[in-house]
PDB file of N, CA and C in Angstrom:
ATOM      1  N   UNK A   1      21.331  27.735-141.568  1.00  0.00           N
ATOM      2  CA  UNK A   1      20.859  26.376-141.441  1.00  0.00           C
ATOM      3  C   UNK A   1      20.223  25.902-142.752  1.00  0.00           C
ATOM      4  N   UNK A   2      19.080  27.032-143.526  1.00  0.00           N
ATOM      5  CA  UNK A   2      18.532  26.274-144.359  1.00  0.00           C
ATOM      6  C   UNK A   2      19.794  26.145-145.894  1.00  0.00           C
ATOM      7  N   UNK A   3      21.036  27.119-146.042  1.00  0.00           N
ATOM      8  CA  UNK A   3      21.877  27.388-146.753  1.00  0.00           C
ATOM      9  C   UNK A   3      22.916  25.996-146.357  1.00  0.00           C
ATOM     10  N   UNK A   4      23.052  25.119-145.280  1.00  0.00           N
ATOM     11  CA  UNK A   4      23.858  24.124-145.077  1.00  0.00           C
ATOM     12  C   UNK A   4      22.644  23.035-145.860  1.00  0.00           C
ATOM     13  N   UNK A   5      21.168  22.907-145.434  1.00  0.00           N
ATOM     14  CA  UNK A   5      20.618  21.865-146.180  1.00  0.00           C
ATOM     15  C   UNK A   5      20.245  21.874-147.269  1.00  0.00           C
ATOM     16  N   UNK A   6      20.871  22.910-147.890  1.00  0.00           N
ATOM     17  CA  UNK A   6      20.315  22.717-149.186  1.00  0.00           C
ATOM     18  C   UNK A   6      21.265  22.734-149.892  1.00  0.00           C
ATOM     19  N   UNK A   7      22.759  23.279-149.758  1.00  0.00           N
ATOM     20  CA  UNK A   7      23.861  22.455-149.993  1.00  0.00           C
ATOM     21  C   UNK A   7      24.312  21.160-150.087  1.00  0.00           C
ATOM     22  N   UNK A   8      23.557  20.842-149.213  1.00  0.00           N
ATOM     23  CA  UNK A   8      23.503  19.164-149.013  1.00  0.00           C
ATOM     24  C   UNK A   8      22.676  18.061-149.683  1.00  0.00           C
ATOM     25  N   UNK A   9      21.626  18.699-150.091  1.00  0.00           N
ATOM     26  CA  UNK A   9      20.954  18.299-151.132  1.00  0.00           C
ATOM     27  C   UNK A   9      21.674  18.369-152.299  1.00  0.00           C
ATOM     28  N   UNK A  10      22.099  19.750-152.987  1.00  0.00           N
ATOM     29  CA  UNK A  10      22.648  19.666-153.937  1.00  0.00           C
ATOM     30  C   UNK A  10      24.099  18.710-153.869  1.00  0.00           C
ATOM     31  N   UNK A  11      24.817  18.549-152.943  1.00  0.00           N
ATOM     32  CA  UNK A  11      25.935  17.519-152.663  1.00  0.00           C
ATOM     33  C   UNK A  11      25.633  16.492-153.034  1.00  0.00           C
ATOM     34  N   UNK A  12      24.558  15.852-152.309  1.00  0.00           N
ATOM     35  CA  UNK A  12      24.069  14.767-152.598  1.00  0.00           C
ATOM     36  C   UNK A  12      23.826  14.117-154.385  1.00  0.00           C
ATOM     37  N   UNK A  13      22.877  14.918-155.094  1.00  0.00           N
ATOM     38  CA  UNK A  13      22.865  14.965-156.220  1.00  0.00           C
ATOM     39  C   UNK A  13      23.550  14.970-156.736  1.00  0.00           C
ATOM     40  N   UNK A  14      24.717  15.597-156.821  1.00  0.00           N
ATOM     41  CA  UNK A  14      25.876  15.581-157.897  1.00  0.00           C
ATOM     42  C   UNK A  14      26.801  14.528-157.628  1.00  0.00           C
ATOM     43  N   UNK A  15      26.556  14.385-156.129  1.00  0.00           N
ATOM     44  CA  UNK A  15      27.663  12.720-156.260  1.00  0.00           C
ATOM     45  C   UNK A  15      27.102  11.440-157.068  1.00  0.00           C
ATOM     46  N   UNK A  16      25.990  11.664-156.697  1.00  0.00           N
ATOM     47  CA  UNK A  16      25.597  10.322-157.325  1.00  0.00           C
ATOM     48  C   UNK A  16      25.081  10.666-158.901  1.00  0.00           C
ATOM     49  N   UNK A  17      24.969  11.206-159.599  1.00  0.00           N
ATOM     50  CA  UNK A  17      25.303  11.385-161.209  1.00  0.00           C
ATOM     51  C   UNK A  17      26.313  11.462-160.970  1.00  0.00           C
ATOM     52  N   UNK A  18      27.645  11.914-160.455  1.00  0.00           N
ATOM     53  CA  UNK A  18      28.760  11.299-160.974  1.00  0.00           C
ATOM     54  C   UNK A  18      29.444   9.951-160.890  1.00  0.00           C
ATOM     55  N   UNK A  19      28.885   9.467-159.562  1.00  0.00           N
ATOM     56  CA  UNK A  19      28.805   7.837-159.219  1.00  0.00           C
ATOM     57  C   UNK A  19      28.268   7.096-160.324  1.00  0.00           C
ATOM     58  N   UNK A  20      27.373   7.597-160.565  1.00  0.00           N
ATOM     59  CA  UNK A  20      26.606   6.672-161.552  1.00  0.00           C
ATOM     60  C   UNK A  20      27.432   6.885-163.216  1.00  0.00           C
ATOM     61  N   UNK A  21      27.846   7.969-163.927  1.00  0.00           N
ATOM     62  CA  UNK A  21      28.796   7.954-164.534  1.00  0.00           C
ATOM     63  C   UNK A  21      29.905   7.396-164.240  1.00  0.00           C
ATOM     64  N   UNK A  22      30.655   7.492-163.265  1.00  0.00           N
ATOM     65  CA  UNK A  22      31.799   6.721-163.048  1.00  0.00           C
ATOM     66  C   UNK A  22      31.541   5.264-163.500  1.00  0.00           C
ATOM     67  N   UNK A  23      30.277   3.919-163.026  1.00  0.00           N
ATOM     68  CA  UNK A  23      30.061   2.854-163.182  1.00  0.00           C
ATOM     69  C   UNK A  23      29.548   2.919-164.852  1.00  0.00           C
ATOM     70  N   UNK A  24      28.922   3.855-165.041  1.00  0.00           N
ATOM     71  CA  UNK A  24      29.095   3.875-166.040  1.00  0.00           C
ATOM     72  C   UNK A  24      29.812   3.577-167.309  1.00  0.00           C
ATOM     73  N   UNK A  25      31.099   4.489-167.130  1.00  0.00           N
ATOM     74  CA  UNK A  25      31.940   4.599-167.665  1.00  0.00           C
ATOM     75  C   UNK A  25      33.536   3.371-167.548  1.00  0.00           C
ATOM     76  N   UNK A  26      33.373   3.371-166.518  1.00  0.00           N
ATOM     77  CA  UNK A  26      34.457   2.355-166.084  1.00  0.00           C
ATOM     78  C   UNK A  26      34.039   0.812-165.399  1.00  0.00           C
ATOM     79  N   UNK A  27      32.628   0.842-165.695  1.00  0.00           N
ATOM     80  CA  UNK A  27      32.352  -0.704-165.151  1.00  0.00           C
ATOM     81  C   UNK A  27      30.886  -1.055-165.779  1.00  0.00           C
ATOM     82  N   UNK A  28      31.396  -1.045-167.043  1.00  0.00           N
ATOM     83  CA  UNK A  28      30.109  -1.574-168.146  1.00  0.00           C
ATOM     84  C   UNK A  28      29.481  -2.807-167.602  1.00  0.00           C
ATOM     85  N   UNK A  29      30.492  -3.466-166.920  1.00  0.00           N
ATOM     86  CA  UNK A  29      29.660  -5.233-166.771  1.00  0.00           C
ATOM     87  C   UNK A  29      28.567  -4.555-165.203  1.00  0.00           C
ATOM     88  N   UNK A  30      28.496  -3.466-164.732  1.00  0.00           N
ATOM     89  CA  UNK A  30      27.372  -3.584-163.758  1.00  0.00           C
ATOM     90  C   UNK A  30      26.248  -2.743-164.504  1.00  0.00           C
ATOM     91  N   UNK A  31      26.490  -2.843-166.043  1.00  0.00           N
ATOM     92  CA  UNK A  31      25.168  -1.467-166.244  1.00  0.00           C
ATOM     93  C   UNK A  31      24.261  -2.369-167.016  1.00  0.00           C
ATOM     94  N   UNK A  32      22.944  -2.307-167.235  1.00  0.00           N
ATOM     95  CA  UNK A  32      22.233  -3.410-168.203  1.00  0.00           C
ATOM     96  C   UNK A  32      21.939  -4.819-166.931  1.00  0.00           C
ATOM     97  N   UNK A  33      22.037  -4.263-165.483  1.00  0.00           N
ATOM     98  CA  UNK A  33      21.755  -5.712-164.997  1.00  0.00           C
ATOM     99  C   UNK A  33      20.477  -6.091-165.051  1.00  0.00           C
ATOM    100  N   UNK A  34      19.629  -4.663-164.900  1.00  0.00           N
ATOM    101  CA  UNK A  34      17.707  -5.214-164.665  1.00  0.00           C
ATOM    102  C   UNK A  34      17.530  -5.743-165.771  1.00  0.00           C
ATOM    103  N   UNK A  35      18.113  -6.018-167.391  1.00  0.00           N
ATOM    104  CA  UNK A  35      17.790  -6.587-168.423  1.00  0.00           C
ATOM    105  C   UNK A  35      18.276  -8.036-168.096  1.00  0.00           C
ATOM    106  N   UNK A  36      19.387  -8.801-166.893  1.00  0.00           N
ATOM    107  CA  UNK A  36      19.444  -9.866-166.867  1.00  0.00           C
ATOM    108  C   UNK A  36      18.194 -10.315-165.502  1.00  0.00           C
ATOM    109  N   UNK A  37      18.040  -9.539-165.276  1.00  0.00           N
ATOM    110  CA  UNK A  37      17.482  -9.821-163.864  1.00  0.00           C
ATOM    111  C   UNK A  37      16.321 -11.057-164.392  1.00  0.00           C
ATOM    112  N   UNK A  38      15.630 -11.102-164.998  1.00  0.00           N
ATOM    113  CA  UNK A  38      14.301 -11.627-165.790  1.00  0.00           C
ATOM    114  C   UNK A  38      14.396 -13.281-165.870  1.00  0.00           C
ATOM    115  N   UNK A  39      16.321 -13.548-166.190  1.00  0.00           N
ATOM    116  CA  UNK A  39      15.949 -14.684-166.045  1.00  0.00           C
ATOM    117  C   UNK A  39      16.551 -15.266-164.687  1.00  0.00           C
ATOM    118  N   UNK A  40      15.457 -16.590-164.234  1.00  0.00           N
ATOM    119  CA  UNK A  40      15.631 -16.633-162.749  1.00  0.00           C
ATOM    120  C   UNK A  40      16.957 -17.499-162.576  1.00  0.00           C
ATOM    121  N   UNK A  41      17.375 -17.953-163.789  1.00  0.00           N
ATOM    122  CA  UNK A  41      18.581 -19.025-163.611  1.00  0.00           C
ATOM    123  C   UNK A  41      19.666 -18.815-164.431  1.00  0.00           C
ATOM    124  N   UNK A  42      20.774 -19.349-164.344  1.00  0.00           N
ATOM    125  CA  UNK A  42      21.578 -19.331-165.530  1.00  0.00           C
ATOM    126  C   UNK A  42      21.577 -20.204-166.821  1.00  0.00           C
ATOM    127  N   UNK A  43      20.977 -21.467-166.462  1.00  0.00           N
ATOM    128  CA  UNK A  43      20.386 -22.417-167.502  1.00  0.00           C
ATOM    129  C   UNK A  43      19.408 -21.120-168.385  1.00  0.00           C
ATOM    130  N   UNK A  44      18.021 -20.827-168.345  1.00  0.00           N
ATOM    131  CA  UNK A  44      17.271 -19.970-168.809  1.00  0.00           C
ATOM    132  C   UNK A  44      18.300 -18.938-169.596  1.00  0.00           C
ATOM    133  N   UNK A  45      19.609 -18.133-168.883  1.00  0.00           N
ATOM    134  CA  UNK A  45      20.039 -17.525-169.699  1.00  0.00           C
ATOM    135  C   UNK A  45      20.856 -18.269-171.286  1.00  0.00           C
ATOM    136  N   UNK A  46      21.270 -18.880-170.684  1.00  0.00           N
ATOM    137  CA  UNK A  46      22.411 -19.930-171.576  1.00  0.00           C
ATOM    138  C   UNK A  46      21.364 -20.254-173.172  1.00  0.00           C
ATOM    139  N   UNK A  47      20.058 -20.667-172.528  1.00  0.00           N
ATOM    140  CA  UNK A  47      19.452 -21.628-173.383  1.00  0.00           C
ATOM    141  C   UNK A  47      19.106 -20.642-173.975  1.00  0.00           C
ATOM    142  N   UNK A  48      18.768 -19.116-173.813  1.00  0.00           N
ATOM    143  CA  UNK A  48      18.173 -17.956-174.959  1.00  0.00           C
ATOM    144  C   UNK A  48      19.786 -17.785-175.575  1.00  0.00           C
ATOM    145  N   UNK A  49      20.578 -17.555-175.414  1.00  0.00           N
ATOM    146  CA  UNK A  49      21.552 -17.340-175.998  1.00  0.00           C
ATOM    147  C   UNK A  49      22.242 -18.343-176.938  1.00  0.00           C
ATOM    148  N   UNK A  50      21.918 -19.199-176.580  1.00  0.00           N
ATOM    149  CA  UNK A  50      21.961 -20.459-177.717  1.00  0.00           C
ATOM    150  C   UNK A  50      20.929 -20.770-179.098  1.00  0.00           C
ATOM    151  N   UNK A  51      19.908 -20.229-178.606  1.00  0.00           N
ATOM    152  CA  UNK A  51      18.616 -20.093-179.666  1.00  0.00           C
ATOM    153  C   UNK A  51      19.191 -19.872-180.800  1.00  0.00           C
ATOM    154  N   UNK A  52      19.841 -18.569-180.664  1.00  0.00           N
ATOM    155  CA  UNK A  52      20.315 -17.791-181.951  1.00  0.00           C
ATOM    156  C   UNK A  52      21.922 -17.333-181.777  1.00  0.00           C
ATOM    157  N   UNK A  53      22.343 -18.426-181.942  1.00  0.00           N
ATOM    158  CA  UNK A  53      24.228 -18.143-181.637  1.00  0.00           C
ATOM    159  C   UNK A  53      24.541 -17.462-182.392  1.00  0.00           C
ATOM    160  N   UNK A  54      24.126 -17.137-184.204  1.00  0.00           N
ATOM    161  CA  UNK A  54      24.918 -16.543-184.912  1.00  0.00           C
ATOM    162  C   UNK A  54      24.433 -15.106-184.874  1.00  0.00           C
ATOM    163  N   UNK A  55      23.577 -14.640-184.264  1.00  0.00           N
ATOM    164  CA  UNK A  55      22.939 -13.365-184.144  1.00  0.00           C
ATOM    165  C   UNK A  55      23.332 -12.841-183.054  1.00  0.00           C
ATOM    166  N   UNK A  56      23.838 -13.418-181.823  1.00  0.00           N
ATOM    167  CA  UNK A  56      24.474 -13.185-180.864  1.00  0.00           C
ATOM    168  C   UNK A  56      26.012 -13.221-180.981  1.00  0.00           C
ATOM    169  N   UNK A  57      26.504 -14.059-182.087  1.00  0.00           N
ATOM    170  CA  UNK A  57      28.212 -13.957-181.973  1.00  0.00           C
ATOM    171  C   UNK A  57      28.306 -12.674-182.846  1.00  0.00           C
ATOM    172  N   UNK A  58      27.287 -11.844-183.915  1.00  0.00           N
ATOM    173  CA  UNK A  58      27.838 -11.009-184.674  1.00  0.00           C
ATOM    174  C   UNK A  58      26.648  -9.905-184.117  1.00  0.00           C
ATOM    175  N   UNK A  59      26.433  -9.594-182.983  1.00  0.00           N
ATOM    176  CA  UNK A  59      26.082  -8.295-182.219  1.00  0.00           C
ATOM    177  C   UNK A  59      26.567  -7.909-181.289  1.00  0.00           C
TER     178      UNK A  59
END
């Protein structure tokens, strides 16, 4: 019994580091979201990204 739950623990763990690599790796547009989270609108985003267009078109 305690050899099935603790298998399962370790199951657990390794799926999700590899889950999380997988999005990682193959779905860049969901990684970096808590850095958009901040602004509450899309106006707010637009208007920082406009501040400095040429520092943003060449990064």
């Amino acid at each position: 019994m305690v050899v099935c739950f603790v298998t399962t623990i370790v199951l657990l763990i390794t799926l999700s580091i590899t889950f999380n690599a997988f999005i990682t790796l193959f779905l860049p547009e969901y990684t970096n979201k808590e850095e958009l989270i901040k602004y509450s609108t899309n106006e707010q985003y637009l208007k920082l990204k406009s501040y400095d267009k040429d520092f943003y078109m060449n990064n």
